[in-house]
Protein backbone atom coordinates (compact mmCIF):
# COMPACT_ATOMS: atom_id res chain seq x y z
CA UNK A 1 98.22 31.16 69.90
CA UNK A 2 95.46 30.12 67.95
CA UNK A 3 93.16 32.76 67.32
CA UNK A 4 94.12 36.83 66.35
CA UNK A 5 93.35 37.98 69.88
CA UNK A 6 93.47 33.93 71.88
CA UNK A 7 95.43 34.65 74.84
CA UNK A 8 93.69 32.12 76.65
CA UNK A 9 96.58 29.62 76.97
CA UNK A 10 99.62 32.46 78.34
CA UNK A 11 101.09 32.19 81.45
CA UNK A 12 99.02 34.05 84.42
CA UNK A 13 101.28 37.26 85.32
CA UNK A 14 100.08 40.07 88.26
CA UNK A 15 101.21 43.75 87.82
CA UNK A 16 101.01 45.40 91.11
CA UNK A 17 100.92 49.14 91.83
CA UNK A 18 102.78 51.96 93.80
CA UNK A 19 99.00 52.08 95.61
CA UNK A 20 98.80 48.64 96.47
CA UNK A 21 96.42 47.69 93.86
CA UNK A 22 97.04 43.96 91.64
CA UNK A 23 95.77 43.22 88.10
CA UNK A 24 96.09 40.03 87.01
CA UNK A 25 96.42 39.14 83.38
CA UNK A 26 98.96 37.10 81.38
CA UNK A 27 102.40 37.58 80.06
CA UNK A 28 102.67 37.73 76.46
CA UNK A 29 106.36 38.33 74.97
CA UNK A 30 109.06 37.82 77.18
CA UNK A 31 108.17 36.40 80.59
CA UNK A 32 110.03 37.85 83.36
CA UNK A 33 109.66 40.68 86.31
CA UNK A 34 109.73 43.79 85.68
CA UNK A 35 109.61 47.53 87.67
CA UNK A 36 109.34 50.41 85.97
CA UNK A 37 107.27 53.71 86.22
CA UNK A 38 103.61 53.44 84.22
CA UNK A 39 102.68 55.58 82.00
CA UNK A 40 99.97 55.05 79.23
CA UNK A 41 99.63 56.67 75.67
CA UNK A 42 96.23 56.92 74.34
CA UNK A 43 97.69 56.62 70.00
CA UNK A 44 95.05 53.89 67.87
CA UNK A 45 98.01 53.32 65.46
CA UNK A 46 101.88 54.46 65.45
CA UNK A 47 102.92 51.49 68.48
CA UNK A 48 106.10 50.70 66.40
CA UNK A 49 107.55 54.42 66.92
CA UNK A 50 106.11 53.78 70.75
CA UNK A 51 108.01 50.80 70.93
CA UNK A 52 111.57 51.92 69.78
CA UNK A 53 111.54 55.66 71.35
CA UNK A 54 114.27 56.40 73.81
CA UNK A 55 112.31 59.12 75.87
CA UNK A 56 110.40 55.60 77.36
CA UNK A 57 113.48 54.51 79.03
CA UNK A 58 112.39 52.74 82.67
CA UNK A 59 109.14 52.98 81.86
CA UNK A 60 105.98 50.42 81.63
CA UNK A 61 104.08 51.63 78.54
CA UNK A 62 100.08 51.30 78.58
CA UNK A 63 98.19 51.38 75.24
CA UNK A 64 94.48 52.77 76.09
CA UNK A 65 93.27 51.69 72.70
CA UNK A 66 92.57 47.74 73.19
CA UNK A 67 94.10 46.42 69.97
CA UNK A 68 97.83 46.41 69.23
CA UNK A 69 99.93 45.20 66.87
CA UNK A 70 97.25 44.68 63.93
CA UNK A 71 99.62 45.70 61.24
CA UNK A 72 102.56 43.95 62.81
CA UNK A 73 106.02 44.75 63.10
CA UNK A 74 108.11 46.56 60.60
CA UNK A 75 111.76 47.65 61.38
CA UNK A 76 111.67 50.87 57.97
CA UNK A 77 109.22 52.39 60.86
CA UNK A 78 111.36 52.05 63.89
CA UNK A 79 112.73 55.09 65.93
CA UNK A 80 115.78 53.20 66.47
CA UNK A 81 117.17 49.84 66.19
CA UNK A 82 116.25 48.77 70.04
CA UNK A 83 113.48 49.08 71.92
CA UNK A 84 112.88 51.84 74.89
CA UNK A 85 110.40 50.64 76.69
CA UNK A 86 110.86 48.46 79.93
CA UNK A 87 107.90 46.34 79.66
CA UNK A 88 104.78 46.36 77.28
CA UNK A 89 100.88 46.69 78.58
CA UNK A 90 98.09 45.68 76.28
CA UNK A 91 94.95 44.46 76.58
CA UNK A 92 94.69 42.21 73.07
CA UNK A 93 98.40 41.63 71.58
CA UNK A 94 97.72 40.85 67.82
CA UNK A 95 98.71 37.40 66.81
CA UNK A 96 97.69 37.48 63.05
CA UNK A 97 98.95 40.73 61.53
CA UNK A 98 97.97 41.58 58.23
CA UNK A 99 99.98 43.80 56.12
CA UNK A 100 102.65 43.32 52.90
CA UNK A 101 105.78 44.84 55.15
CA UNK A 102 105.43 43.02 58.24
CA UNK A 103 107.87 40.49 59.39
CA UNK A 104 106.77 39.32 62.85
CA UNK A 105 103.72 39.55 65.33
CA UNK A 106 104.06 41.53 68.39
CA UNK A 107 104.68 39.13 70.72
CA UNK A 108 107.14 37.12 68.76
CA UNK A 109 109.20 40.19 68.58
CA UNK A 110 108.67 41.37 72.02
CA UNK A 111 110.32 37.67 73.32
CA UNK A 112 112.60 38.11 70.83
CA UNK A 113 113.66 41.46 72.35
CA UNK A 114 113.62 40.46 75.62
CA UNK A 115 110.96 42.83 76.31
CA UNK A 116 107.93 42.02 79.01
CA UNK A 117 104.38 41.77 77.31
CA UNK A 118 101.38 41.73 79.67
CA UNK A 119 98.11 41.89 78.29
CA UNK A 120 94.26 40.51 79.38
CA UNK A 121 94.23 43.07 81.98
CA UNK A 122 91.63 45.84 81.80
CA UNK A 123 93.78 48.99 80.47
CA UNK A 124 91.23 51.31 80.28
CA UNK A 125 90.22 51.08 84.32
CA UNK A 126 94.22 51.42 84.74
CA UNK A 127 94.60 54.38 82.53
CA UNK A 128 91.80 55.92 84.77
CA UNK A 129 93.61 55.38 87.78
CA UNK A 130 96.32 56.58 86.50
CA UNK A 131 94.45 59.77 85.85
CA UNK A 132 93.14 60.80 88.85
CA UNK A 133 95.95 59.20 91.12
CA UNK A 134 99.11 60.46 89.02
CA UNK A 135 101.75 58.13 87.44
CA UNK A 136 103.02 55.65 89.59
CA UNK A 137 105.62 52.99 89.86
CA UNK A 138 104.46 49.30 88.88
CA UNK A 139 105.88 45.54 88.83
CA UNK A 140 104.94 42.62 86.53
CA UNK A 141 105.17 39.25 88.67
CA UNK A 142 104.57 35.94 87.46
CA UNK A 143 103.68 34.63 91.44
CA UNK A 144 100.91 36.95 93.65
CA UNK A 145 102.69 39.90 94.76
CA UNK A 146 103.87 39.82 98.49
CA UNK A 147 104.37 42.94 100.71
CA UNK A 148 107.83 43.04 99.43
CA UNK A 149 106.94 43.46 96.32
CA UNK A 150 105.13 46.02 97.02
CA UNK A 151 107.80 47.80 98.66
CA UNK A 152 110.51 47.29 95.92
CA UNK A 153 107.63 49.11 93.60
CA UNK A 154 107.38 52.25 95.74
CA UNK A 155 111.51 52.67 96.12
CA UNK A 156 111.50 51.92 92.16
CA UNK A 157 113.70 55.22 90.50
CA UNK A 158 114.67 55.90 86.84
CA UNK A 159 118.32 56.57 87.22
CA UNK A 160 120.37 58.83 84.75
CA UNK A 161 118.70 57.96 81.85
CA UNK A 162 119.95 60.42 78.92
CA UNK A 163 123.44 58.87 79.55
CA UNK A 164 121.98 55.09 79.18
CA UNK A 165 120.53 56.18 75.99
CA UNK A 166 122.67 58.94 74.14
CA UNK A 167 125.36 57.53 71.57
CA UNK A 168 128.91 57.64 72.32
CA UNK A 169 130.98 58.94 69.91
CA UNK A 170 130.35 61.53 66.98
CA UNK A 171 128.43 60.33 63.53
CA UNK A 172 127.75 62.06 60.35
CA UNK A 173 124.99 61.64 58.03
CA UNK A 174 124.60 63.16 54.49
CA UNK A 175 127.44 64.99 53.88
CA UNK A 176 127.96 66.77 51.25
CA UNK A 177 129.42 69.90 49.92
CA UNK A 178 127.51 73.21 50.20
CA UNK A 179 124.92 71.67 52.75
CA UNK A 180 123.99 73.42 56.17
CA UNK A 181 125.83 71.68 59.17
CA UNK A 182 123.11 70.59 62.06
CA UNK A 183 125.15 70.06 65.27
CA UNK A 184 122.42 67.67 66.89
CA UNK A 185 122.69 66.53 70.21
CA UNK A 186 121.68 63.40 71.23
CA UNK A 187 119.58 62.85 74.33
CA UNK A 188 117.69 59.83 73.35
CA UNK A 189 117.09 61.20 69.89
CA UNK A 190 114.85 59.72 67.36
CA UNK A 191 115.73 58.70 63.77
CA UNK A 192 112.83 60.62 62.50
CA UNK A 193 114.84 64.39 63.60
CA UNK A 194 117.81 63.39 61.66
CA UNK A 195 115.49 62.53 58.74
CA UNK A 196 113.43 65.62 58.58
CA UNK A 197 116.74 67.70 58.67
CA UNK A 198 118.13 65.04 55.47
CA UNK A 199 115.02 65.78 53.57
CA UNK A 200 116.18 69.06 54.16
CA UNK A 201 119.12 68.93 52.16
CA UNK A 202 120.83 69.48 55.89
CA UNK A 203 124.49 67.50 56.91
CA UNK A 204 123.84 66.08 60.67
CA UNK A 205 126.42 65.42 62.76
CA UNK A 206 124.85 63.30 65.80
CA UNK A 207 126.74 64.26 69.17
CA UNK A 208 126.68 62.55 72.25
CA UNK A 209 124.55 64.30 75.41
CA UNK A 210 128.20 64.81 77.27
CA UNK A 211 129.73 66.44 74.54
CA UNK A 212 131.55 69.80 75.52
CA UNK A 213 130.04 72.80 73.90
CA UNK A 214 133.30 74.37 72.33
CA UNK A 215 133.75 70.81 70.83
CA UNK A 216 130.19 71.18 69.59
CA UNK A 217 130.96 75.26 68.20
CA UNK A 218 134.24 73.84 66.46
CA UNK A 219 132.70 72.45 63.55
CA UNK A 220 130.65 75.73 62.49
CA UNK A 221 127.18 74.20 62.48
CA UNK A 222 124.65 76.53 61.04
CA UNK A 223 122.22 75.23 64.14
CA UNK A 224 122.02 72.87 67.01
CA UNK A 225 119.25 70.65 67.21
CA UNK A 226 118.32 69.27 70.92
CA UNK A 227 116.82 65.79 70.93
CA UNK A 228 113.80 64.61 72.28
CA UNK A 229 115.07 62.13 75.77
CA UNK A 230 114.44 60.29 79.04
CA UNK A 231 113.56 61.60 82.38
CA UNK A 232 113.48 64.54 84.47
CA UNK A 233 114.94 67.45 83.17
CA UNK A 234 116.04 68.71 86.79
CA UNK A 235 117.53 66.05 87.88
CA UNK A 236 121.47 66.38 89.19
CA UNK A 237 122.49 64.10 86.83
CA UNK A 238 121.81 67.00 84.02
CA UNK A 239 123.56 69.41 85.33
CA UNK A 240 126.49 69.42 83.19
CA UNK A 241 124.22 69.46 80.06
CA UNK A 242 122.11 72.70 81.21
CA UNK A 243 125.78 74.07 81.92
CA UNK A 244 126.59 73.44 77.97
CA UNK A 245 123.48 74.89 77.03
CA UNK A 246 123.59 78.18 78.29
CA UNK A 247 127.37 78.04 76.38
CA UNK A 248 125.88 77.29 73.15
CA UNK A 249 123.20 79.85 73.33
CA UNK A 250 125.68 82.62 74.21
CA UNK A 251 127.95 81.51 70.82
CA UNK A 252 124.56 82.93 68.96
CA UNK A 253 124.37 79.98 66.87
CA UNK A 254 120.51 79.63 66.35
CA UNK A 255 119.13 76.11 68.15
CA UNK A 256 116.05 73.94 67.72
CA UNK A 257 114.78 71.85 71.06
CA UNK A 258 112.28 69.15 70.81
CA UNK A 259 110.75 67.50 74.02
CA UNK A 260 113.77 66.97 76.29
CA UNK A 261 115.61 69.16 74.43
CA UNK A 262 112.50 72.32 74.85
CA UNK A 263 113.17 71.24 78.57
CA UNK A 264 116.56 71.42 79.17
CA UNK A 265 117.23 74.80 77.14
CA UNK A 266 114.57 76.11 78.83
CA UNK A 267 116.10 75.21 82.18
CA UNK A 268 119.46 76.69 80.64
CA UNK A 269 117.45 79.90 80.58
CA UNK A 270 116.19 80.58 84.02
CA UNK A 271 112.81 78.83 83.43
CA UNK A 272 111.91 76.24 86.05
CA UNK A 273 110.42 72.40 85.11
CA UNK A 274 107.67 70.43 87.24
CA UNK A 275 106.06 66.58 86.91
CA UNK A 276 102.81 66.65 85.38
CA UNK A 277 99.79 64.59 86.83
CA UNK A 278 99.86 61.77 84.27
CA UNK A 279 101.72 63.58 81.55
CA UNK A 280 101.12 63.93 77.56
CA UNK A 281 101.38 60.79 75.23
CA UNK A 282 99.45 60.44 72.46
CA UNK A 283 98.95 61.37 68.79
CA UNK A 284 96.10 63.69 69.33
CA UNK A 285 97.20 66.86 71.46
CA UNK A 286 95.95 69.96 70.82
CA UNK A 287 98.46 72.80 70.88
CA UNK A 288 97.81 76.56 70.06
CA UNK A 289 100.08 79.34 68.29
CA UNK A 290 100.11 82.18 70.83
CA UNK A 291 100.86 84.36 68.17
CA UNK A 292 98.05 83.46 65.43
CA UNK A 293 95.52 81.71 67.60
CA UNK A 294 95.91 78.36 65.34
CA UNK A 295 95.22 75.43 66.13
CA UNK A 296 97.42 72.31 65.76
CA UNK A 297 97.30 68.47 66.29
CA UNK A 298 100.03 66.99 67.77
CA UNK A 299 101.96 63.91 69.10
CA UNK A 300 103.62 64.27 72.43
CA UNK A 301 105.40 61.84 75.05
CA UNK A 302 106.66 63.71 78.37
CA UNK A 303 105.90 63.96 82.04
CA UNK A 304 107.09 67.31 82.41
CA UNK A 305 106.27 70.55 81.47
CA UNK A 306 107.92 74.17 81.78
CA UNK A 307 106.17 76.42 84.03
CA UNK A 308 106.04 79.55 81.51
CA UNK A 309 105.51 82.15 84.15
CA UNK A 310 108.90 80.84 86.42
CA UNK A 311 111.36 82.53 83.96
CA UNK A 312 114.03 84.53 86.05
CA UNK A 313 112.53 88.17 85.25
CA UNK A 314 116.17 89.81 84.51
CA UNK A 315 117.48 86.72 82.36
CA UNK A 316 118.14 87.75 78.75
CA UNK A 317 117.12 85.03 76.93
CA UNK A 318 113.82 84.14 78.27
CA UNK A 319 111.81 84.37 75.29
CA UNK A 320 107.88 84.01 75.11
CA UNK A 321 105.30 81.15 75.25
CA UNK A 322 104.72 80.36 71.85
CA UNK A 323 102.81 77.21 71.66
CA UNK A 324 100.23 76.13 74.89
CA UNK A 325 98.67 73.14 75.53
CA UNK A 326 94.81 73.50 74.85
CA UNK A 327 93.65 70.93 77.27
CA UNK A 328 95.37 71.66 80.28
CA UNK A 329 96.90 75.22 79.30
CA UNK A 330 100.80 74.27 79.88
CA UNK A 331 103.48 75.70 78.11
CA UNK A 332 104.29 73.85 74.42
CA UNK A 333 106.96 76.22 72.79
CA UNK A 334 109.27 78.90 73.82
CA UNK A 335 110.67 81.36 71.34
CA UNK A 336 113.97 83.12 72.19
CA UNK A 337 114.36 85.24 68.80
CA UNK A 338 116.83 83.15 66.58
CA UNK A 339 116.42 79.99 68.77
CA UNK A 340 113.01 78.33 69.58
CA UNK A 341 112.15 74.97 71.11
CA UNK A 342 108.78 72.80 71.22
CA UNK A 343 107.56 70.23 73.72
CA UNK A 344 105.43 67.95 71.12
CA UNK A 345 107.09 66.42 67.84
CA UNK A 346 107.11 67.96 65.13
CA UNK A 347 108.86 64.83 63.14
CA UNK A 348 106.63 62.37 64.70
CA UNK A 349 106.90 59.04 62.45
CA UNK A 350 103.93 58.18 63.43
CA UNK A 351 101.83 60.93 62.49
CA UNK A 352 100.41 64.00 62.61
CA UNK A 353 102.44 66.06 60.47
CA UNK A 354 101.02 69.43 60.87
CA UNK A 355 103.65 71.00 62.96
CA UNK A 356 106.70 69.86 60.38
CA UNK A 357 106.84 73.53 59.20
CA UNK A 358 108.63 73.96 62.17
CA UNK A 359 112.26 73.01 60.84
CA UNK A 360 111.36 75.01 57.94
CA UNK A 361 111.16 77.78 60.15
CA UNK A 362 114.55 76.80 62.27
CA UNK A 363 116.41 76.60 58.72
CA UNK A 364 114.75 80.12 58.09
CA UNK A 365 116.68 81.47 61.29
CA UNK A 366 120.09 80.26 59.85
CA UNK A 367 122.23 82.43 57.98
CA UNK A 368 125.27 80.37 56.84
């Protein structure tokens, strides 16, 4: 690799799509095949958090913004210690990063990893189709795709994905005497929630997503935190979780949801989920307060949404739409009195910040 963007000497690779459609490009990181679902993410800068976040498990990531990996790769900034994704789409990998704390170019790391790169492809026409045909399944090949291939694409399923991801046994972080407990259950959660509740002056004890809700109650946390996650909120496979949910909100201990989390409580309240054309991923969504009218900038990665009018009209928890989406109108926050939940990320790593005043206001809701 010669040059900061010479890909000119990579192996040829072929992605082919759910729709029958075949870019061809080259491989850049690991070379291998790869299906996984496509979705794309439209951030210039935070790819290190995109990388290493859980909630991309069996999924193809697609930067829209043509240069990644400029600033190279830095572990301090990672979301966790391995990365999510399935496979990587780019159309310039950077091969000469420039900055004091980076320890590796992209694609070095990405082989490293294990992780599929492709790049040379135009990811701006993909994106688009993306757009007006709805996410779809995709495979990276290093041969020309063959009518097989195109039907191991279409039957291509993410399968229970919060279990593949969640931690296994109980951890503690920051203890110390006098501090708030935050019960926080892990669904694929990022290192960045933990953080903002440390910075806090909070104690965080990380449970697994299986967890049983009176083992969850015994330890007197002031709150529960839900973690951002993989997947489909309905699916079967979550059952048991929505089930432990509504048990937790009925002990009145006031909880925080974030992405996955907003989902599955929500679902644990009578409210109904759906798939979203394309979805929300990106560092520049526009979400409005119901309640004030203000407007905030946001970054968001799901495919589903909570349909704010499907609430079950007796249910006593169902709360209010307190956050919408101000592109597409869909439902960004609930508020259920002393708990509350958000569908973007208020701790996003990777910037912007101007929702963080939301575990302010979750601590404000805890009496100890």
């Amino acid at each position: 690799m010669s040059g900061t963007n010479d890909n000119r000497n990579l192996t040829p690779a072929y992605l082919t799509l759910e729709n029958g459609m075949v870019f061809k490009g080259r491989y850049f990181g690991a070379q291998g095949e790869v299906t996984g679902e496509i979705v794309f993410t439209t951030g210039m800068t935070g790819y290190l958090e995109t990388l290493t976040d859980p909630s991309y498990r069996g999924q193809i990531v697609l930067q829209t913004f043509p240069l990644i990996g400029n600033y190279g790769i830095i572990p301090e900034d990672f979301e966790k210690a391995n990365i999510g994704v399935k496979a990587y789409i780019v159309k310039y990998p950077c091969n000469n990063p420039s900055n004091f704390r980076s320890e590796n170019n992209l694609g070095d790391f990405l082989e490293k990893q294990g992780i599929t790169g492709l790049c040379g492809i135009d990811t701006r026409a993909l994106a688009k189709i993306i757009r007006e045909n709805g996410v779809m399944n995709g495979k990276i090949t290093a041969s020309e795709p063959t009518q097989s291939t195109h039907e191991e694409v279409k039957k291509y399923k993410v399968e229970n994905p919060i279990a593949a991801v969640s931690q296994r046994t109980v951890t503690k972080t920051g203890e110390g005497a006098g501090k708030r407990i935050i019960a926080l259950m892990d669904l694929g959660a990022k290192n960045g929630i933990t953080n903002a509740f440390l910075k806090r002056n909070c104690e965080v004890w990380t449970f697994p997503h299986d967890t049983q809700a009176e083992e969850i109650i015994k330890i007197k946390p002031a709150g529960i935190m839900l973690s951002n996650g993989p997947g489909d909120p309905a699916d079967s496979g979550n059952k048991a979780i929505i089930e432990n949910l509504t048990m937790l909100m009925e002990s009145g201990i006031p909880i925080f949801g974030i992405c996955m989390g907003h989902q599955l409580l929500a679902l644990a309240n009578g409210y109904k989920t759906r798939k979203l054309k394309f979805g929300h991923r990106g560092a520049n969504q526009p979400v409005k307060d119901t309640q004030t009218g203000r407007v905030y900038i946001t970054s968001q990665n799901h495919g589903y949404e909570v349909i704010s009018n499907s609430v079950i009209a007796d249910n006593k928890n169902r709360g209010f739409c307190s956050f919408v989406n101000v592109n597409d109108g869909s439902c960004e926050g609930l508020d259920y009195g002393v708990s509350l939940s958000v569908q973007f990320h208020p701790e996003a790593c990777g910037g912007p910040l101007d929702t963080g005043f939301l575990f302010d206001k979750f601590l404000e809701r805890i009496t100890v």
